[in-house]
Protein backbone atom coordinates (compact mmCIF):
# COMPACT_ATOMS: atom_id res chain seq x y z
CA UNK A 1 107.65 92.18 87.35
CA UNK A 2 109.54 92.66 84.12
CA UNK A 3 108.40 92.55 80.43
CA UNK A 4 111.11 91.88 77.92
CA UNK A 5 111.77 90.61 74.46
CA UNK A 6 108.17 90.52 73.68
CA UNK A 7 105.54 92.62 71.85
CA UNK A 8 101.94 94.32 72.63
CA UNK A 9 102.17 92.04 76.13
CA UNK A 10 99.66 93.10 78.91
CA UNK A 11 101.19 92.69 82.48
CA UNK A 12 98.67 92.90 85.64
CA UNK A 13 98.84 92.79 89.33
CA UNK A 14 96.09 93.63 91.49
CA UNK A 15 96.34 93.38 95.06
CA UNK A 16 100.30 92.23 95.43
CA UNK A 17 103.76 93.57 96.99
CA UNK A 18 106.33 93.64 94.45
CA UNK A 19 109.43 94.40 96.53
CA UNK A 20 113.41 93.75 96.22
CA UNK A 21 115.74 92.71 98.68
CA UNK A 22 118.86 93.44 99.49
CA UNK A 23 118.22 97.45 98.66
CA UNK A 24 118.71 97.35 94.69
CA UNK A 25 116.36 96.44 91.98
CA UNK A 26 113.64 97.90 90.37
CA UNK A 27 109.77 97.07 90.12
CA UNK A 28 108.64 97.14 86.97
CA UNK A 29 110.23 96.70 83.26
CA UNK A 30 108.26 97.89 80.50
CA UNK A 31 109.11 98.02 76.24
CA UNK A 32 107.65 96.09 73.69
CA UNK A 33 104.10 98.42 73.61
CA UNK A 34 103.17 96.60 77.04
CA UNK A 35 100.58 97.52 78.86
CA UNK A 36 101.11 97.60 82.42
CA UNK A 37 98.06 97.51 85.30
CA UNK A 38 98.84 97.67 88.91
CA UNK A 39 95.50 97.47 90.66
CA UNK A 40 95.83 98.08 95.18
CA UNK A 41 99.68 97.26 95.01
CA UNK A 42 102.16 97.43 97.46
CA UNK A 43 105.92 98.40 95.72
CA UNK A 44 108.87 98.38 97.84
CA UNK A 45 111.56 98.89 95.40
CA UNK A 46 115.19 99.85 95.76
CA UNK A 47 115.97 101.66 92.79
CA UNK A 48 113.43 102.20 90.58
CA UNK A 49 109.56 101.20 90.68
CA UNK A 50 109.23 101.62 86.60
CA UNK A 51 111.85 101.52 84.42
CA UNK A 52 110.08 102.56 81.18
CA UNK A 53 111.39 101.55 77.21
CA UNK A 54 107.81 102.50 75.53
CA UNK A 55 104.53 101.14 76.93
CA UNK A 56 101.76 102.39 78.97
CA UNK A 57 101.99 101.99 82.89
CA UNK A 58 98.84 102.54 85.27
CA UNK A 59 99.32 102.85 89.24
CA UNK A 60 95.28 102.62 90.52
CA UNK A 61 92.90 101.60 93.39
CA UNK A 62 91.95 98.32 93.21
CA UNK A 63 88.05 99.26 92.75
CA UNK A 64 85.27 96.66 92.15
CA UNK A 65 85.26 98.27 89.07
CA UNK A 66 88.37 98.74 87.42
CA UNK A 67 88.91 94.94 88.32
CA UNK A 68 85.98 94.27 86.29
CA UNK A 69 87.42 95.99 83.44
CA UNK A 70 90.60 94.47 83.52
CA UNK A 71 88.73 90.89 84.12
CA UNK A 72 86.40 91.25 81.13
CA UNK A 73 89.43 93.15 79.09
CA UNK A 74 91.93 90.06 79.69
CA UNK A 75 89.87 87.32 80.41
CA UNK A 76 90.92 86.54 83.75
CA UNK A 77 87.98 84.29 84.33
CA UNK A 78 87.45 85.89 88.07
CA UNK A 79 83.90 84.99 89.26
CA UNK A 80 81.31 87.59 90.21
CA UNK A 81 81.80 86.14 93.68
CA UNK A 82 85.66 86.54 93.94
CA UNK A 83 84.96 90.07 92.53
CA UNK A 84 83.47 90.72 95.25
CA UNK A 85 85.29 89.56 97.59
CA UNK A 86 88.02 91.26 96.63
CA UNK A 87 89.28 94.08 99.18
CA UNK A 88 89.76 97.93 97.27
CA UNK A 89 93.18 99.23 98.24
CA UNK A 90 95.21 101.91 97.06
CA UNK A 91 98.33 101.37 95.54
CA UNK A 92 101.42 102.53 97.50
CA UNK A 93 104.87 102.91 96.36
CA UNK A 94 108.14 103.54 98.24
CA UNK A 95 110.62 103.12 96.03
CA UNK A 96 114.67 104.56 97.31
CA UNK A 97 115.49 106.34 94.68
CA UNK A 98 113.00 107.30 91.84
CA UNK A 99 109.46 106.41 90.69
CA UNK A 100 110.08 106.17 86.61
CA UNK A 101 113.04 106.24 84.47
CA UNK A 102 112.22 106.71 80.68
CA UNK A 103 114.39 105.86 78.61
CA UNK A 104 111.86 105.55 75.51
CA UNK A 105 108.33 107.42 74.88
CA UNK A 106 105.39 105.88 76.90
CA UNK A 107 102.91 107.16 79.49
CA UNK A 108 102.12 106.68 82.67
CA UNK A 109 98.78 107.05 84.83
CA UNK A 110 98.42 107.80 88.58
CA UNK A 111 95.23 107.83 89.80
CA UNK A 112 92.87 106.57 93.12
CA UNK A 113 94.40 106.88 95.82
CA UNK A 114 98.01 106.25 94.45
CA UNK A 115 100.70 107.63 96.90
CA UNK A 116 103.98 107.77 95.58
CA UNK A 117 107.02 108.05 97.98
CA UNK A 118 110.77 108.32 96.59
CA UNK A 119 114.26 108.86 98.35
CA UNK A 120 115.40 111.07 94.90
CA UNK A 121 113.46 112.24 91.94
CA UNK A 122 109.98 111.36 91.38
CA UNK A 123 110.15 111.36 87.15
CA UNK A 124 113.33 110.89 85.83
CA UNK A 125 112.98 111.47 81.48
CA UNK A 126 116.04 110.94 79.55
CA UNK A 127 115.49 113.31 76.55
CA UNK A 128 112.29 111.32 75.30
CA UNK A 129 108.51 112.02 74.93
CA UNK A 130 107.84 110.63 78.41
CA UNK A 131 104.41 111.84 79.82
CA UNK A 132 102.68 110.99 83.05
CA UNK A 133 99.01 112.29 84.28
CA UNK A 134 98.11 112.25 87.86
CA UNK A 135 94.99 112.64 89.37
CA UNK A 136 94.37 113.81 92.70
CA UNK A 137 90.94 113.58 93.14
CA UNK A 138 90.99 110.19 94.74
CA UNK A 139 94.11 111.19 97.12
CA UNK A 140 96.48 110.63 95.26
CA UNK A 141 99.72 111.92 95.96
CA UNK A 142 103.42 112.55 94.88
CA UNK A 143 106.47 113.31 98.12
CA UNK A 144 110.15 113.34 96.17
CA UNK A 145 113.04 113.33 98.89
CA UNK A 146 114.93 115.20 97.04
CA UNK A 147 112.71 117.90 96.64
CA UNK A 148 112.71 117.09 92.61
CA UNK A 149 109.00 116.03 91.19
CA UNK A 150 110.32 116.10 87.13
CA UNK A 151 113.52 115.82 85.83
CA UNK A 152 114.30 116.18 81.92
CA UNK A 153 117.77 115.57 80.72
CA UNK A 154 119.95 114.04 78.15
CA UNK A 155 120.32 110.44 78.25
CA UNK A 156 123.92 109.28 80.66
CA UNK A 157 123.82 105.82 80.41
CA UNK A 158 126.96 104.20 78.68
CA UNK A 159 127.07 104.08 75.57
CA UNK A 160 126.22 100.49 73.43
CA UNK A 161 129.34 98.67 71.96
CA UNK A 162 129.19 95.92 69.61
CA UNK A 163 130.16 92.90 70.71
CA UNK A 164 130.56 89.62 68.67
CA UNK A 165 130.24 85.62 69.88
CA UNK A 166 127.05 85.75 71.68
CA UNK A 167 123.15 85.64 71.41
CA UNK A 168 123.34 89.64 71.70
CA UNK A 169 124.52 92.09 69.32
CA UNK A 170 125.92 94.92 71.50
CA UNK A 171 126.67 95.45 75.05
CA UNK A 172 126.21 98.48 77.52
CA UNK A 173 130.64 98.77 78.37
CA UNK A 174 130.93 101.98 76.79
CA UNK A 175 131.33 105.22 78.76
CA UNK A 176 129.23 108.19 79.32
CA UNK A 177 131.06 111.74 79.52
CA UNK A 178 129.58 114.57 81.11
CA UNK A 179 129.83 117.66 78.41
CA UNK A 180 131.63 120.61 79.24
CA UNK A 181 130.96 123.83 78.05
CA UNK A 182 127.93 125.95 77.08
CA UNK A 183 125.19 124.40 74.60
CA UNK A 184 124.69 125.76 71.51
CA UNK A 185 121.13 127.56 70.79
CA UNK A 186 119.20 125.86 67.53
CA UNK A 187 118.21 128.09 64.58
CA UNK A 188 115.23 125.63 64.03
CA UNK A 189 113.78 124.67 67.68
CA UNK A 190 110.61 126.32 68.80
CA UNK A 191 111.04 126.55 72.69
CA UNK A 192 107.61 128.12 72.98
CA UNK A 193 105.09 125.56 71.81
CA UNK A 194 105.03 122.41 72.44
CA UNK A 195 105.79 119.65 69.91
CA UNK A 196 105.08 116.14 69.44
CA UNK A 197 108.78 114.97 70.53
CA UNK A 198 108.36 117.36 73.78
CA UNK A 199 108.29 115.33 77.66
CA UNK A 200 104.80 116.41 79.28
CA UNK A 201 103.56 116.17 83.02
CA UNK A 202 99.76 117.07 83.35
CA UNK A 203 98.37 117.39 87.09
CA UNK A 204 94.66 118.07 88.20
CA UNK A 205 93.05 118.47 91.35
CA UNK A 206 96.73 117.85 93.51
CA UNK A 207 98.77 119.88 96.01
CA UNK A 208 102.42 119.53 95.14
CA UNK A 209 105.76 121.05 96.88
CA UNK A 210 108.99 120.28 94.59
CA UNK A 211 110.94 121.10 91.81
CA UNK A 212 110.25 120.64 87.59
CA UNK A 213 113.59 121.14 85.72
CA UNK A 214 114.74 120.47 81.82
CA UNK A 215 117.88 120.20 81.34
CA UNK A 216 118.43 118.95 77.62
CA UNK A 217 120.79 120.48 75.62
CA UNK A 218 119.77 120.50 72.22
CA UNK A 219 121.28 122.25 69.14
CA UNK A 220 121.74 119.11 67.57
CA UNK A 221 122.86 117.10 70.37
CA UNK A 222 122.02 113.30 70.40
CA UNK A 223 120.04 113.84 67.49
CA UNK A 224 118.17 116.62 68.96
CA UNK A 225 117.66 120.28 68.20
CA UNK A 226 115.94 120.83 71.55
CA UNK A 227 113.15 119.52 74.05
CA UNK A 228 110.66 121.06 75.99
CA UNK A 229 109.04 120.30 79.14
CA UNK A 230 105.14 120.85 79.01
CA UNK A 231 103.38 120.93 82.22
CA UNK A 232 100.03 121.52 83.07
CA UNK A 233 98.38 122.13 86.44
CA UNK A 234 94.17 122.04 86.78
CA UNK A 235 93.15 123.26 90.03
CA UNK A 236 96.11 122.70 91.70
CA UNK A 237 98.76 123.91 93.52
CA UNK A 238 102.43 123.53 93.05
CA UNK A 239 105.05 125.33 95.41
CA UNK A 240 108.30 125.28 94.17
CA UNK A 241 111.04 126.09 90.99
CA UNK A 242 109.91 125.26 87.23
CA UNK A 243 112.93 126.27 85.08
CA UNK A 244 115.40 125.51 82.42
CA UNK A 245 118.61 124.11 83.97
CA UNK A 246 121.92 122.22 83.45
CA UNK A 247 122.68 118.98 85.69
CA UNK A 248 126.41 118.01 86.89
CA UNK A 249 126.92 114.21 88.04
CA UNK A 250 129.05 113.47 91.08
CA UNK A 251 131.46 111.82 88.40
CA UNK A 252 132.90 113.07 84.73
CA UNK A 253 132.22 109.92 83.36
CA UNK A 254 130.01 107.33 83.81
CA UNK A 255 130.66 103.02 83.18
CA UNK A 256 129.03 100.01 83.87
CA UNK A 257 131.04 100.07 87.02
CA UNK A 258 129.46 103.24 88.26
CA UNK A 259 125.91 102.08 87.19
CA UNK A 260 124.61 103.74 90.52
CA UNK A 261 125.46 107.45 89.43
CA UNK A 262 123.08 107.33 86.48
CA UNK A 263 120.40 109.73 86.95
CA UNK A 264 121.79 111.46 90.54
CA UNK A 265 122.60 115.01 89.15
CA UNK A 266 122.59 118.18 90.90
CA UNK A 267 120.80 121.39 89.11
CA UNK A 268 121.60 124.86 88.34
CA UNK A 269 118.77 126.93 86.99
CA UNK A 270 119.63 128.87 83.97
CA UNK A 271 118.11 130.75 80.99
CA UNK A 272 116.39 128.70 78.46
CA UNK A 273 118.58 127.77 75.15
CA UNK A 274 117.23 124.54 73.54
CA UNK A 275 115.31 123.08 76.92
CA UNK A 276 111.91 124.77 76.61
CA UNK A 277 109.77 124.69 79.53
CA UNK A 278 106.20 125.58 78.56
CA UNK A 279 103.91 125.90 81.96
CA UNK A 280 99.91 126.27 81.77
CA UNK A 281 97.73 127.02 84.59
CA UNK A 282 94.30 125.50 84.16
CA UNK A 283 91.21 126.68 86.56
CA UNK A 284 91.68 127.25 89.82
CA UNK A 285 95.28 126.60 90.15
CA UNK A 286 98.41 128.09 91.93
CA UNK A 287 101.46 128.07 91.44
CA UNK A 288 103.88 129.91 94.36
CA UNK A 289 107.63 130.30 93.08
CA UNK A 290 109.85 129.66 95.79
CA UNK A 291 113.37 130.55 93.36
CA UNK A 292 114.63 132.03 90.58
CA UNK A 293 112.94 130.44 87.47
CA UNK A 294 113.72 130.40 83.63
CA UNK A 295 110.27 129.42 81.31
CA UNK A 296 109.62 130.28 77.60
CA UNK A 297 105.77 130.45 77.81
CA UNK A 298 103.28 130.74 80.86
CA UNK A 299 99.59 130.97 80.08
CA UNK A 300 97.01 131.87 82.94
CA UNK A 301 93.55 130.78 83.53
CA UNK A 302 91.56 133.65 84.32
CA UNK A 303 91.14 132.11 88.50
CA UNK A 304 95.14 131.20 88.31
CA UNK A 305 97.85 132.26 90.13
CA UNK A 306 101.51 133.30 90.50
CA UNK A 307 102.38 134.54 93.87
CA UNK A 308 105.62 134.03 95.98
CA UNK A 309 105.70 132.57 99.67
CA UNK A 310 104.75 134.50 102.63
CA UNK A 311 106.27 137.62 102.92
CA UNK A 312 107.81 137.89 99.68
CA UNK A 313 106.87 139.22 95.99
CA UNK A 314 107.74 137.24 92.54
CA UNK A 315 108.52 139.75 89.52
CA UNK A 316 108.15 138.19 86.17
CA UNK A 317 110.96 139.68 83.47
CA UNK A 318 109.67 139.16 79.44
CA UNK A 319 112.31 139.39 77.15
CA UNK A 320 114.24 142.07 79.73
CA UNK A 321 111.24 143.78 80.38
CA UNK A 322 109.61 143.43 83.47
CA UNK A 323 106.11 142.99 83.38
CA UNK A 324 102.96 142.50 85.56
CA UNK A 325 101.36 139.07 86.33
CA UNK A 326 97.87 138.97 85.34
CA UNK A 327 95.33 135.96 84.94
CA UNK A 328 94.06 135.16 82.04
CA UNK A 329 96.98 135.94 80.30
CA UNK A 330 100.00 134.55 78.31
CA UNK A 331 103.84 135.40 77.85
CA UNK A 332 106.34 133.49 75.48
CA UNK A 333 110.16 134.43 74.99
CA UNK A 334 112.27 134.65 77.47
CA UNK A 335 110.80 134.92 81.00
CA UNK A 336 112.16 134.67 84.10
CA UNK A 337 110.44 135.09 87.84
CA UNK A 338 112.33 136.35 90.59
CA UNK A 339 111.59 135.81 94.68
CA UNK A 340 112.19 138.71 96.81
């Protein structure tokens, strides 16, 4: 289901299975400003379900009325008899390896009853202003096999060349090289607020056990000084690690050839330099730390809270100081929470 070398296109499904075979593929392509609705769907993808290059995506229930919205919005010319006729379902995707890929700024919307299954990573953002909102009210869910619910990093797909004798102008046959070394801080990047450029995950009313991890470098780095990761959590709970990090691939460098080891990385938790990550706990939300994790800012409803699993206390060190948890408040600089 693939938009592509078009402009402000609106792509719908309601209702449908959009699967691969042969265990490759993806679901969904999106660029061009689409606007893409899937209404009660069924993915069983391979790969990817969206692969994302700027648009809007919504995953929903197909609901009497959101059908009507999207009939009225588009002109679908459904009758008020086949509306309702029309069975609600949730939508349900099992997809093998992640749920998005970004590789451009868009959104994306989970809502209903959405349940989202993956074999890897559930978001995968490649150093863009990538955003997703999920609502659990409705059910909906989020369950990443590899323990991994957001993943920002630089981009590692192979670099463009420019090719000459056909309808395109360049050609993916360059090579991606995992950097070595330590990243250089910027003078200039604010890791402690969020900015416009910045990824952002916002969850409400949702239990959710995995990891959040940004691991772009910054300090002028593909054209960036940094990137932070903003997340927000309304009464909601989220078990797990939420920290600055640097990725390794299973290869040093990366070519057409080896198109399957884009976006598998491994993570090591580390203090923040240029990778921001900027957490807020809204109204009746939890979050339990389960490892060591390196933030710039945490702000605390006054009903929030930081605890560690059973049988086990989480210290919070500001700026080498340790200091007490207490809702309602906020710390910026350089914080890290410890399990013990």
């Amino acid at each position: 289901m693939s938009v592509d070398g078009g402009s402000k296109c609106t792509l719908t499904a309601i209702n449908s299975t959009i699967a691969n075979t042969g265990g490759e593929g993806y679901g969904s392509y999106a660029i061009g400003n689409v606007a893409e609705h899937f209404l009660g769907c069924t993915f069983d993808v391979g790969d990817y379900a969206l692969i994302h290059w700027g648009a809007s995506a919504h995953y929903g229930d197909s609901t009497a009325e959101a059908v009507a919205n999207l009939n009225d919005l588009l002109k679908l010319g459904l009758t008020a008899a086949e509306l309702k006729k029309l069975p609600e379902r949730p939508t349900v995707i099992r997809a093998g390896r992640f749920m998005v890929l970004w590789y451009a700024a868009g959104s994306v919307t989970i809502d209903g009853g959405t349940r989202v299954c993956t074999g890897k990573t559930a978001f995968m953002c490649k150093a863009v202003a990538g955003s997703v909102t999920v609502d659990g009210s409705g059910g909906a869910s989020i369950t990443a096999g590899n323990g991994v619910i957001f993943q920002l990093m630089d981009t590692d797909r192979p670099s463009s060349v420019a090719v000459s004798g056909k309808p395109w102008k360049t050609e993916t046959i360059g090579t991606y090289t995992e950097p070595t070394g330590s990243p250089t801080k910027s003078s200039t990047w604010d890791t402690t607020t969020a900015q416009a450029t910045d990824a952002r995950a916002s969850f409400t009313d949702i239990s959710l056990a995995g990891d959040f991890y940004n691991a772009v470098w910054g300090g002028g780095t593909a054209n960036l000084q940094g990137q932070n990761l903003v997340l927000t959590f309304d009464h909601s709970a989220v078990e797990g690690v939420i920290s600055a990090t640097t990725v390794k691939h299973r290869v040093s460098t990366i070519t057409s050839a080896e198109y399957r080891q884009i976006s598998e990385v491994t993570n090591t938790p580390g203090a923040v330099v240029n990778n921001g990550v900027i957490v807020t706990l809204g109204s009746g939300s939890t979050w339990t730390v389960t490892g060591t994790s390196y933030i710039s800012a945490l702000t605390l409803a006054s009903d929030a809270t930081v605890q560690a699993p059973s049988g086990k206390t989480v210290t919070l060190v500001v700026d080498g100081t340790e200091t007490a948890i207490k809702p309602g408040n906020s710390y910026t600089g350089a914080l890290t929470l410890t399990v013990v």
